[in-house]
Structures are given as C-alpha cells and as structure tokens.
C-alpha atoms as a PDB file:
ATOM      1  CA  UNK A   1      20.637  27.918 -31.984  1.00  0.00           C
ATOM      2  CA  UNK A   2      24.382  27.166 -32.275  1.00  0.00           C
ATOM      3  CA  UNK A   3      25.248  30.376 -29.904  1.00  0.00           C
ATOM      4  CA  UNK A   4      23.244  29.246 -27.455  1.00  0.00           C
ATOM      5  CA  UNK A   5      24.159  26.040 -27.217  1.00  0.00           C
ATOM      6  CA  UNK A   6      27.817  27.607 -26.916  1.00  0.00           C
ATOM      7  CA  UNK A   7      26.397  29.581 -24.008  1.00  0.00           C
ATOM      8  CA  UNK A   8      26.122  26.675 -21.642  1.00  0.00           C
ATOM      9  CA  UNK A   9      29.048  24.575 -22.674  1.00  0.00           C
ATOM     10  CA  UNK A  10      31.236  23.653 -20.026  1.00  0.00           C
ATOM     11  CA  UNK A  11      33.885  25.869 -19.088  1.00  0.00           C
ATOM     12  CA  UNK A  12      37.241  25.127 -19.420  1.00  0.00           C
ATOM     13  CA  UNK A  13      37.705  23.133 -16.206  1.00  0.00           C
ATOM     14  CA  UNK A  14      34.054  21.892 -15.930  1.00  0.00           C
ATOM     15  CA  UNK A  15      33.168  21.845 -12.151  1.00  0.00           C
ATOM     16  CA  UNK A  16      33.227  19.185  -9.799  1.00  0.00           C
ATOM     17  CA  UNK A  17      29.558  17.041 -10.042  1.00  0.00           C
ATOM     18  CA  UNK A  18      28.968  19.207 -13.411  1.00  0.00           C
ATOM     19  CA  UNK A  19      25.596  19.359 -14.545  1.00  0.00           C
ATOM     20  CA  UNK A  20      26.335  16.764 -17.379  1.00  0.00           C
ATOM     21  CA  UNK A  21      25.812  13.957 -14.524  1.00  0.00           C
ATOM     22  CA  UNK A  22      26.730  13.163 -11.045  1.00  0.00           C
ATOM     23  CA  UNK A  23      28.191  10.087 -10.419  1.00  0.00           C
ATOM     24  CA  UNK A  24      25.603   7.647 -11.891  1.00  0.00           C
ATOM     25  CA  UNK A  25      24.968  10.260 -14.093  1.00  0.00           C
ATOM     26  CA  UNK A  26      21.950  11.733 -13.473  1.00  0.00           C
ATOM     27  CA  UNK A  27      20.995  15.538 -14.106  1.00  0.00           C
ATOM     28  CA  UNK A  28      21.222  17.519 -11.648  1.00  0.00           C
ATOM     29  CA  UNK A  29      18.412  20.061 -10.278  1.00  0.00           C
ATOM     30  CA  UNK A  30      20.303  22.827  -8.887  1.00  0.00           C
ATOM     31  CA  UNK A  31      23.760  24.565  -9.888  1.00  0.00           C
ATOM     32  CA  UNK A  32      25.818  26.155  -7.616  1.00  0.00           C
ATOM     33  CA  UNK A  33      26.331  30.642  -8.478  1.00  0.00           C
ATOM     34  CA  UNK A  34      30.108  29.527  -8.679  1.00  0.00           C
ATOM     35  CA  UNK A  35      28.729  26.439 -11.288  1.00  0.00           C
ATOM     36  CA  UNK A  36      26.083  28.802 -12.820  1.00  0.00           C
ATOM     37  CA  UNK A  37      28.938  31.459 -13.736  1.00  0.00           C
ATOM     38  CA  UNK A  38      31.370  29.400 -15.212  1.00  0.00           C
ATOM     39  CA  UNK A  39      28.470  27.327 -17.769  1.00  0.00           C
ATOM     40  CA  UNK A  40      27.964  30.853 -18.779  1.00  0.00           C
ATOM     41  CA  UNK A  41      31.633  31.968 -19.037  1.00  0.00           C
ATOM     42  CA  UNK A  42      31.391  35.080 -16.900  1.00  0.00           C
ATOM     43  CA  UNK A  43      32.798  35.495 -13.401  1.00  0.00           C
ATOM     44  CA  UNK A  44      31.224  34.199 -10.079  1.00  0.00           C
ATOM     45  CA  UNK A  45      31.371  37.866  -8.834  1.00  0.00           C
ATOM     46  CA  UNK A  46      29.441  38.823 -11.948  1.00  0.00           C
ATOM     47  CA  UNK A  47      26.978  36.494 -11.917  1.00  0.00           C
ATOM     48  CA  UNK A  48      26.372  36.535  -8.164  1.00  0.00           C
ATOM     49  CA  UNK A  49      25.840  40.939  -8.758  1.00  0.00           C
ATOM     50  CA  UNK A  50      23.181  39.753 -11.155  1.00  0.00           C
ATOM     51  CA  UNK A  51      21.058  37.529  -8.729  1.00  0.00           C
ATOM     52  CA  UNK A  52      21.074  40.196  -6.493  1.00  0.00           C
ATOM     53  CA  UNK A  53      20.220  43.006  -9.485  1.00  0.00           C
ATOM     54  CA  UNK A  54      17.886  40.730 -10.707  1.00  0.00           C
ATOM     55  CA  UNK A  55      19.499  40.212 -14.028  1.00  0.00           C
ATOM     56  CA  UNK A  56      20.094  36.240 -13.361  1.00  0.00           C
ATOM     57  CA  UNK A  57      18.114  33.246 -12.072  1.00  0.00           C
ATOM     58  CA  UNK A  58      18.657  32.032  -8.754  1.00  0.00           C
ATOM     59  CA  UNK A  59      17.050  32.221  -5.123  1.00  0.00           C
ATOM     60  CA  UNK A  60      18.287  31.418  -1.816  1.00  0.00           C
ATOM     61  CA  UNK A  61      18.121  27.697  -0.764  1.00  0.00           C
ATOM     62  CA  UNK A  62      18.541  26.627   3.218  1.00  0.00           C
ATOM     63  CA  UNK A  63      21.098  29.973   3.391  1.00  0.00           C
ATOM     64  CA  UNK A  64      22.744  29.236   0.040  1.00  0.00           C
ATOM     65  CA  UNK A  65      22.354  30.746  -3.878  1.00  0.00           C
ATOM     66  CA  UNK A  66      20.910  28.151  -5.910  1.00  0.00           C
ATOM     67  CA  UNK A  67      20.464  28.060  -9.674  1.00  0.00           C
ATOM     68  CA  UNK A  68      17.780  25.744 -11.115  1.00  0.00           C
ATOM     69  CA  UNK A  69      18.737  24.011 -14.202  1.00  0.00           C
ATOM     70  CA  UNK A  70      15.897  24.752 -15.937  1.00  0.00           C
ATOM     71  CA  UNK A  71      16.189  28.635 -15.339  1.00  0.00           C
ATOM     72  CA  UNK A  72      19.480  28.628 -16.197  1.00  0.00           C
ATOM     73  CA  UNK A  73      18.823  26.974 -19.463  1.00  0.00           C
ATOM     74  CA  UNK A  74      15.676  29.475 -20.136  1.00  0.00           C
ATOM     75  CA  UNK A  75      17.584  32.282 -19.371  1.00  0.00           C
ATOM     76  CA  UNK A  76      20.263  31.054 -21.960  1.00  0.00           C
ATOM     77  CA  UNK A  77      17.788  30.611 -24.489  1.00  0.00           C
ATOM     78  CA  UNK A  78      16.220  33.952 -24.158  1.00  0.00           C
ATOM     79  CA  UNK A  79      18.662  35.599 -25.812  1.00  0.00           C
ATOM     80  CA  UNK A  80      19.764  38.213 -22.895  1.00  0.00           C
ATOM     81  CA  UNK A  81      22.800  39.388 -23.398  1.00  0.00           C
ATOM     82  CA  UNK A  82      25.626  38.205 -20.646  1.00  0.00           C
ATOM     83  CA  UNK A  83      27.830  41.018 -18.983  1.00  0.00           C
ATOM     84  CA  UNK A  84      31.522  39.994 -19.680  1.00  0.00           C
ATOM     85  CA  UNK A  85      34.214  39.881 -17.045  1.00  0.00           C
ATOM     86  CA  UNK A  86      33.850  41.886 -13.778  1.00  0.00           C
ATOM     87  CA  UNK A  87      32.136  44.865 -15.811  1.00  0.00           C
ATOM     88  CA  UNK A  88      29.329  46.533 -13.573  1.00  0.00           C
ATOM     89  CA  UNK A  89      26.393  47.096 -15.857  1.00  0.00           C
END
C-alpha cells in the first residue's frame, strides 16, 4: 500500500487548484493531463502519449483531456507499471 500511496503524492510544485482542495477545499472531479502527469511523477508528454495509446485514463471533455479522480486513483492502485520520463513504450 505504501508505494501506491507514493504514486499520487503531490509533485514537487503541486499544481495550481491541486486535487487536495480548491479553495474551500473541496475535492475536485476532474484533473487536468498536465495535473494527472505530475500526481504520477511522469511527464505531461508521457502521460498525454498514454491517453491516446490507451495506457492512461482520461477522455475528451468540451475539446479538452480530462482525468477523473477516481480513474486516476484506480489506475494507481492497479498496480500498472508507469513509463518514466519521455521513454516511448
């Protein structure tokens, strides 16, 4: 449990609105790929190659990539293994 737990922590510079709370703190529904990416310490570039491959949760949402919290989190506790860095799989 304790790597996965690890595998959503917030990045070094968590992103603006994280998903820890907006500003009255509530939980948000949807991450951004550019959010989704750095909970998951990979690039944006990666992550967004994924979507697209199928590899990672998201769909598009009025034009934009959208990543619901609650995939995000299943995904994380699935187990998959996360592509590091920029490296095409």
């Amino acid at each position: 449990m304790q790597a996965q737990d690890s595998a959503l922590a917030p990045a070094r510079t968590p992103p603006a609105n994280s998903a820890s709370g907006g500003e009255h703190g509530e939980k948000r529904l949807f991450y951004t790929l550019k959010e989704a990416a750095a909970l998951l310490h990979i690039s944006p570039e990666t992550y967004y190659r994924g979507v697209r491959e199928g590899r990672f949760p998201g769909r598009k949402v009025g034009g934009q990539w959208r990543v619901s919290r609650r995939a995000l989190h299943r995904y994380a506790e699935s187990g998959e293994s996360v592509p590091q860095g920029g490296d095409a799989a």
